[in-house]
Each structure stands twice: as C-alpha cells, then as structure tokens.
PDB file of N, CA and C in Angstrom:
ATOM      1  N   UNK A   1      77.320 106.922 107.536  1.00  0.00           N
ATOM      2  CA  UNK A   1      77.366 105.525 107.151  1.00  0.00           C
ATOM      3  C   UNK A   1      77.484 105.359 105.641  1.00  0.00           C
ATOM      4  N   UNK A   2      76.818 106.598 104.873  1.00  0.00           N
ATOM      5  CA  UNK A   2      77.287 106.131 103.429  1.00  0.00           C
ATOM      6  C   UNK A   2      78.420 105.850 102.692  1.00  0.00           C
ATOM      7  N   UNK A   3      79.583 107.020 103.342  1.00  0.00           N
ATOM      8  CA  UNK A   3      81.042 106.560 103.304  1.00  0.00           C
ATOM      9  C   UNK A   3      81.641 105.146 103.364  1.00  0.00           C
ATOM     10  N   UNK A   4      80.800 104.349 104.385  1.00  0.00           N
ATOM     11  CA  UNK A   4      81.100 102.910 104.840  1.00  0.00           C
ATOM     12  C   UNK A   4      80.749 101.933 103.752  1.00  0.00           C
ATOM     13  N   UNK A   5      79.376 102.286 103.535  1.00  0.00           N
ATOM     14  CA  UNK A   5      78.580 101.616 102.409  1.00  0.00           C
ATOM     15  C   UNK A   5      79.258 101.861 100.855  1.00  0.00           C
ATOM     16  N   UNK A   6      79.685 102.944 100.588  1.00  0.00           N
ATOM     17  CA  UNK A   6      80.760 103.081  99.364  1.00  0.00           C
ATOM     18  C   UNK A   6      81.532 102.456  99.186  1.00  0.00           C
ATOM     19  N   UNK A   7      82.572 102.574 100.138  1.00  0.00           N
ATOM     20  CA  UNK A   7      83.483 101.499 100.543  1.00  0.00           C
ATOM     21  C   UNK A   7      83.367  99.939 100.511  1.00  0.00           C
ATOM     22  N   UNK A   8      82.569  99.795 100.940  1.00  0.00           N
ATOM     23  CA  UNK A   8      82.581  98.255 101.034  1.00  0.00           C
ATOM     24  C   UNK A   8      82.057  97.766  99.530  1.00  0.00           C
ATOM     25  N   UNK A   9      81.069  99.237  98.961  1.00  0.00           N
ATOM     26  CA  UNK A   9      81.130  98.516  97.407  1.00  0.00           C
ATOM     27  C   UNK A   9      82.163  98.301  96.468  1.00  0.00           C
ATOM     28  N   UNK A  10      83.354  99.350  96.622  1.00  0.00           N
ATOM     29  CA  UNK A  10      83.968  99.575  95.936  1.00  0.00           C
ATOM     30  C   UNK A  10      85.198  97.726  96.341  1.00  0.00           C
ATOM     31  N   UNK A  11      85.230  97.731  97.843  1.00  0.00           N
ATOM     32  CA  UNK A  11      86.079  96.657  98.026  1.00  0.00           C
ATOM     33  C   UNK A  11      85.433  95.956  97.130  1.00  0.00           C
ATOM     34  N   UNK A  12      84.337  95.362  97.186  1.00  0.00           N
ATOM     35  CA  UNK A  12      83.432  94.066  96.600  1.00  0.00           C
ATOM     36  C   UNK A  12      83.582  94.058  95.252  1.00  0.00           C
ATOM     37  N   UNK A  13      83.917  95.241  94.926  1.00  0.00           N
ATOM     38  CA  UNK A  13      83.887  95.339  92.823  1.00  0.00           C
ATOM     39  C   UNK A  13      85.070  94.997  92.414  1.00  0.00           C
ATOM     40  N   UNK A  14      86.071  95.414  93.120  1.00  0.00           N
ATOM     41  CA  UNK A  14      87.961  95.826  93.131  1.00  0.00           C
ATOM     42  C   UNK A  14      88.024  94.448  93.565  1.00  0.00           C
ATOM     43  N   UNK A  15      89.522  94.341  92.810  1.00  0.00           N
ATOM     44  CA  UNK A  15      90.694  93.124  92.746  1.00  0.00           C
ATOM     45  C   UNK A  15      90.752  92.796  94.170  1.00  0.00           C
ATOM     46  N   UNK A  16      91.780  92.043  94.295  1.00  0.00           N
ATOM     47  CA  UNK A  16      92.801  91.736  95.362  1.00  0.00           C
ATOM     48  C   UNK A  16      93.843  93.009  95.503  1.00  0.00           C
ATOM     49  N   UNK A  17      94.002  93.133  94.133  1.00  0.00           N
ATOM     50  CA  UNK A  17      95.140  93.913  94.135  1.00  0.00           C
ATOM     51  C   UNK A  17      94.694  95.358  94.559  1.00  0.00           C
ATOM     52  N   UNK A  18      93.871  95.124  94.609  1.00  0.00           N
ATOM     53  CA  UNK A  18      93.061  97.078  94.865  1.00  0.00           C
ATOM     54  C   UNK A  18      93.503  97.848  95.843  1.00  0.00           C
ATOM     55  N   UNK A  19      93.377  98.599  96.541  1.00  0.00           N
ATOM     56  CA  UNK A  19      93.833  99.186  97.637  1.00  0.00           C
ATOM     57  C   UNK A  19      92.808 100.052  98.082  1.00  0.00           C
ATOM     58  N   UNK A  20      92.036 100.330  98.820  1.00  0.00           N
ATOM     59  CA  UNK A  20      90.985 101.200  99.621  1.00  0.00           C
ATOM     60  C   UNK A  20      91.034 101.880 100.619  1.00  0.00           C
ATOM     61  N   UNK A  21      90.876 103.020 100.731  1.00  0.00           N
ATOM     62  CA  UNK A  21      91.546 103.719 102.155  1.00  0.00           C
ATOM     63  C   UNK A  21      90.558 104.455 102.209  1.00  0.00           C
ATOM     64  N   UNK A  22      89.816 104.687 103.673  1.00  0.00           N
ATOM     65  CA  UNK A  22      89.130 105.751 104.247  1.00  0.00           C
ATOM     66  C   UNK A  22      89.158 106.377 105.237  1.00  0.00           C
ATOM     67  N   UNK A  23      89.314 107.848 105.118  1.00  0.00           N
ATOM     68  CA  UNK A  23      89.436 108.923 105.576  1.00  0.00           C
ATOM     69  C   UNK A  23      88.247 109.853 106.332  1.00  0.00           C
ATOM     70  N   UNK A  24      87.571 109.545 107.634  1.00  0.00           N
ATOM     71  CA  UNK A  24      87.218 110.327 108.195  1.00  0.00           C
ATOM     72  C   UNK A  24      87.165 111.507 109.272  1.00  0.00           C
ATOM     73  N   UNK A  25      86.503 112.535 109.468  1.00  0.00           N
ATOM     74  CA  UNK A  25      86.430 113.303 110.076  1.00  0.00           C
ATOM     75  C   UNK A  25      85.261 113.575 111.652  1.00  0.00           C
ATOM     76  N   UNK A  26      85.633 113.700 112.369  1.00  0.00           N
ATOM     77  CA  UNK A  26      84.270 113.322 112.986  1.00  0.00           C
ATOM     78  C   UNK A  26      83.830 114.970 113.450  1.00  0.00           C
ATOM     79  N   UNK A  27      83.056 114.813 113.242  1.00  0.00           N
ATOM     80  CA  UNK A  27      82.067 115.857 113.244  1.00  0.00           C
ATOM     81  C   UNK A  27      81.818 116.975 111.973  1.00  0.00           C
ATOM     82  N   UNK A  28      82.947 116.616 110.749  1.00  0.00           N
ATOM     83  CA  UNK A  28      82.634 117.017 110.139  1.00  0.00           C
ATOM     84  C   UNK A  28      81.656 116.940 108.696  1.00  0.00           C
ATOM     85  N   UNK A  29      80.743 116.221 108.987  1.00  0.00           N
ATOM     86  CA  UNK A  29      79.534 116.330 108.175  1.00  0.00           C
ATOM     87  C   UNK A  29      79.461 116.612 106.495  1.00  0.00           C
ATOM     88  N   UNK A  30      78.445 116.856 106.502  1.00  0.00           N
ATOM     89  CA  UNK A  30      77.843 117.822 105.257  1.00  0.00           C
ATOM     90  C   UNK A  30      78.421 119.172 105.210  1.00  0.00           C
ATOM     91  N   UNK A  31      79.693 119.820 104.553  1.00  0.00           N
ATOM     92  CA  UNK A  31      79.569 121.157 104.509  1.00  0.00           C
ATOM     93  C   UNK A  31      80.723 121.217 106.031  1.00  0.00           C
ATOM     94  N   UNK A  32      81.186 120.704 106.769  1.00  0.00           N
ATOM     95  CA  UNK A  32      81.095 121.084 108.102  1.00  0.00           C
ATOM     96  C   UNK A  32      82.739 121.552 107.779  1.00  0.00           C
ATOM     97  N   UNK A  33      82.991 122.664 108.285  1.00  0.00           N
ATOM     98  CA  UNK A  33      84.426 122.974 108.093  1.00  0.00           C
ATOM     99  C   UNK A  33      85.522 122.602 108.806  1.00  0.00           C
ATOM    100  N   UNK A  34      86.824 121.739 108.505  1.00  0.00           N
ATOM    101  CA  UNK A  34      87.370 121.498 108.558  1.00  0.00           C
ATOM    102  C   UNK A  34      88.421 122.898 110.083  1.00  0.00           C
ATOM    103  N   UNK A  35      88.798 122.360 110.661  1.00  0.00           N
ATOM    104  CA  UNK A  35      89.321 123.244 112.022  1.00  0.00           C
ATOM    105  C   UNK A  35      90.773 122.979 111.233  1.00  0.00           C
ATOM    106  N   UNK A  36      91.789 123.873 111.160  1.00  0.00           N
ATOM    107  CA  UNK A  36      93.170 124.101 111.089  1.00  0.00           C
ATOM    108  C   UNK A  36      94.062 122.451 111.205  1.00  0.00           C
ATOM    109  N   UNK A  37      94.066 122.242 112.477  1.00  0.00           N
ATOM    110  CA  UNK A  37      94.630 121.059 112.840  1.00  0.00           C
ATOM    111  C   UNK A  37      93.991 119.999 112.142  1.00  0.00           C
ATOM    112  N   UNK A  38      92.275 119.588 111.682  1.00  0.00           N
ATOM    113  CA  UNK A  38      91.621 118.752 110.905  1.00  0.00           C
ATOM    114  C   UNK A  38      92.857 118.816 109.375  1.00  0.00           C
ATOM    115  N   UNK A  39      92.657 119.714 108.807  1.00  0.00           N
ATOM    116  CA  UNK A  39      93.085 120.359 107.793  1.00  0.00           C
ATOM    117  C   UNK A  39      94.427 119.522 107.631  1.00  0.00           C
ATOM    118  N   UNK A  40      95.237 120.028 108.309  1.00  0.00           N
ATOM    119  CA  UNK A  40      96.341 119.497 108.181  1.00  0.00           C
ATOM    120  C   UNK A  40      96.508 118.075 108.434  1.00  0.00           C
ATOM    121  N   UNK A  41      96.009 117.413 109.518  1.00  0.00           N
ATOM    122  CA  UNK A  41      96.121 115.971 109.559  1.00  0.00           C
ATOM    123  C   UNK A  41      95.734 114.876 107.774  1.00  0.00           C
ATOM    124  N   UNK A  42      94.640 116.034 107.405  1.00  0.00           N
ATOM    125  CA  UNK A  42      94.232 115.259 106.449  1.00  0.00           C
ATOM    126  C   UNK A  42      95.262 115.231 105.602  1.00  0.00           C
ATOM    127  N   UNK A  43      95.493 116.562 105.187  1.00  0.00           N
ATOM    128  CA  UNK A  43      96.552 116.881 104.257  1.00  0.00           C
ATOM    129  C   UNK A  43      98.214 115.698 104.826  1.00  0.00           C
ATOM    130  N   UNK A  44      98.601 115.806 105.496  1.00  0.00           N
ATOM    131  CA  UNK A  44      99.401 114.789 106.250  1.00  0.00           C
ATOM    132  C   UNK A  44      99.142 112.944 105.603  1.00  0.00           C
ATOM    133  N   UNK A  45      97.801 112.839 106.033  1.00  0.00           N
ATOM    134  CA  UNK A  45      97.357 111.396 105.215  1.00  0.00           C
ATOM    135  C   UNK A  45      97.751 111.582 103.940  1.00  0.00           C
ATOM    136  N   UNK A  46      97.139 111.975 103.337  1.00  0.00           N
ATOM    137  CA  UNK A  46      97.725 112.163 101.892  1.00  0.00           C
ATOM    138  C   UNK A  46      98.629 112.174 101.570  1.00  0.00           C
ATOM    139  N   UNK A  47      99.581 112.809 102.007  1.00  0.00           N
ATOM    140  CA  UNK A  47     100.728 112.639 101.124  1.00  0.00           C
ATOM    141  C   UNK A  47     101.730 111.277 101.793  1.00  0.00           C
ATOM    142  N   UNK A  48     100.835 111.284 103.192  1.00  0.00           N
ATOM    143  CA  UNK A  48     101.870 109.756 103.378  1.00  0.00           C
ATOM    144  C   UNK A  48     101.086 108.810 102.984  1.00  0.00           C
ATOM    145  N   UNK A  49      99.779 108.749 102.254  1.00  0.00           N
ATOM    146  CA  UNK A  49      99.791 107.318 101.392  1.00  0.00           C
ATOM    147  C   UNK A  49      99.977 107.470  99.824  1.00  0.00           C
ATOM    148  N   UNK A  50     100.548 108.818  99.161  1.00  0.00           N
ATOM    149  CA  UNK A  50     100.887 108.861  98.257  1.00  0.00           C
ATOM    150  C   UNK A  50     102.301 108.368  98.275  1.00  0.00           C
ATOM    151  N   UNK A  51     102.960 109.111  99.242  1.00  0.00           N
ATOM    152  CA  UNK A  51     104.740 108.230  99.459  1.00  0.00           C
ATOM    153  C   UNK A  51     104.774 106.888  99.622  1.00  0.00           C
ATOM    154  N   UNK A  52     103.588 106.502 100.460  1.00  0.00           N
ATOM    155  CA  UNK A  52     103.824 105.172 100.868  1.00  0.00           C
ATOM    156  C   UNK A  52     103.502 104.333  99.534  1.00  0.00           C
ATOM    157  N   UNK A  53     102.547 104.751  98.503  1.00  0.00           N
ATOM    158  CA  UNK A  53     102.241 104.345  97.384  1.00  0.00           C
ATOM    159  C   UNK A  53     103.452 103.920  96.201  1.00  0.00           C
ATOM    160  N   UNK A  54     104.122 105.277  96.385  1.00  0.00           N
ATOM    161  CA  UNK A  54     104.767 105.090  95.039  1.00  0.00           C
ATOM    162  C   UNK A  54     106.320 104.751  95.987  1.00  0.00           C
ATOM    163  N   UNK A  55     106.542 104.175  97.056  1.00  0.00           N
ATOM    164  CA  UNK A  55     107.717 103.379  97.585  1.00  0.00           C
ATOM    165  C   UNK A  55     108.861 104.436  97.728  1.00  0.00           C
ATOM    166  N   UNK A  56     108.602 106.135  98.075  1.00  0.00           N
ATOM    167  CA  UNK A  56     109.251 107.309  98.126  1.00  0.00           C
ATOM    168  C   UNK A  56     109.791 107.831 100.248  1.00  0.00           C
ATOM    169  N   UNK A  57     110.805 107.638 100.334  1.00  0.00           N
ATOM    170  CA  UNK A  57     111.210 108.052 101.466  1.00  0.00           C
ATOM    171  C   UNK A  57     110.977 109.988 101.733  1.00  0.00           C
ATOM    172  N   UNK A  58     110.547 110.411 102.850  1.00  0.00           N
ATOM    173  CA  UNK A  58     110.117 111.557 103.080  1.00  0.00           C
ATOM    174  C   UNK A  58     110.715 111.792 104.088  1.00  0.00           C
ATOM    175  N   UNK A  59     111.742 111.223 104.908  1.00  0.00           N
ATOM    176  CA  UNK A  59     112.697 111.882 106.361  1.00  0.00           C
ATOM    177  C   UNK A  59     113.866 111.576 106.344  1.00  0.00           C
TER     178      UNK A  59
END
C-alpha cells in the first residue's frame, strides 16, 4: 500500500500537466525476485511509456 500512498502524494503535489504511472508486481515484495517473464514485461513497460512519451513509433 505504500506504493499507492506515494502516488497519490505525488498526484496531489504535481500539475495537471504531470503524468504518474505505476508499476506493480504481485508477489514481488521487499527484495522478492523478479521471474524472467516479470523481468521482461517490466522492461517492455518502460520503454513503451518512454516511446509513448517522447511521440516515437517502435513497429
């Protein structure tokens, strides 16, 4: 839940213009290692809200 609670501070501080995105894992915790397929999905987010960010076609 602290992830949630970050978040919602950071919305509350930030513009309109801000942008906030969160990224969870479930079950992966404190420390909890990331499984292959985790790994990659994340990695996947990333770079499609970095493309999607800077208005960059990727296919």
């Amino acid at each position: 839940m602290h992830s949630y609670k970050f978040l919602a501070a950071l919305q509350e501080k930030g513009s309109d213009e801000s942008l906030c995105r969160l990224y969870t894992v479930a079950g992966a915790g404190h420390g909890g290692a990331l499984t292959p397929e985790a790994w990659v999905n994340k990695m996947l987010f990333i770079q499609y809200f970095l493309f999607d960010q800077l208005d960059l076609k990727f296919w």
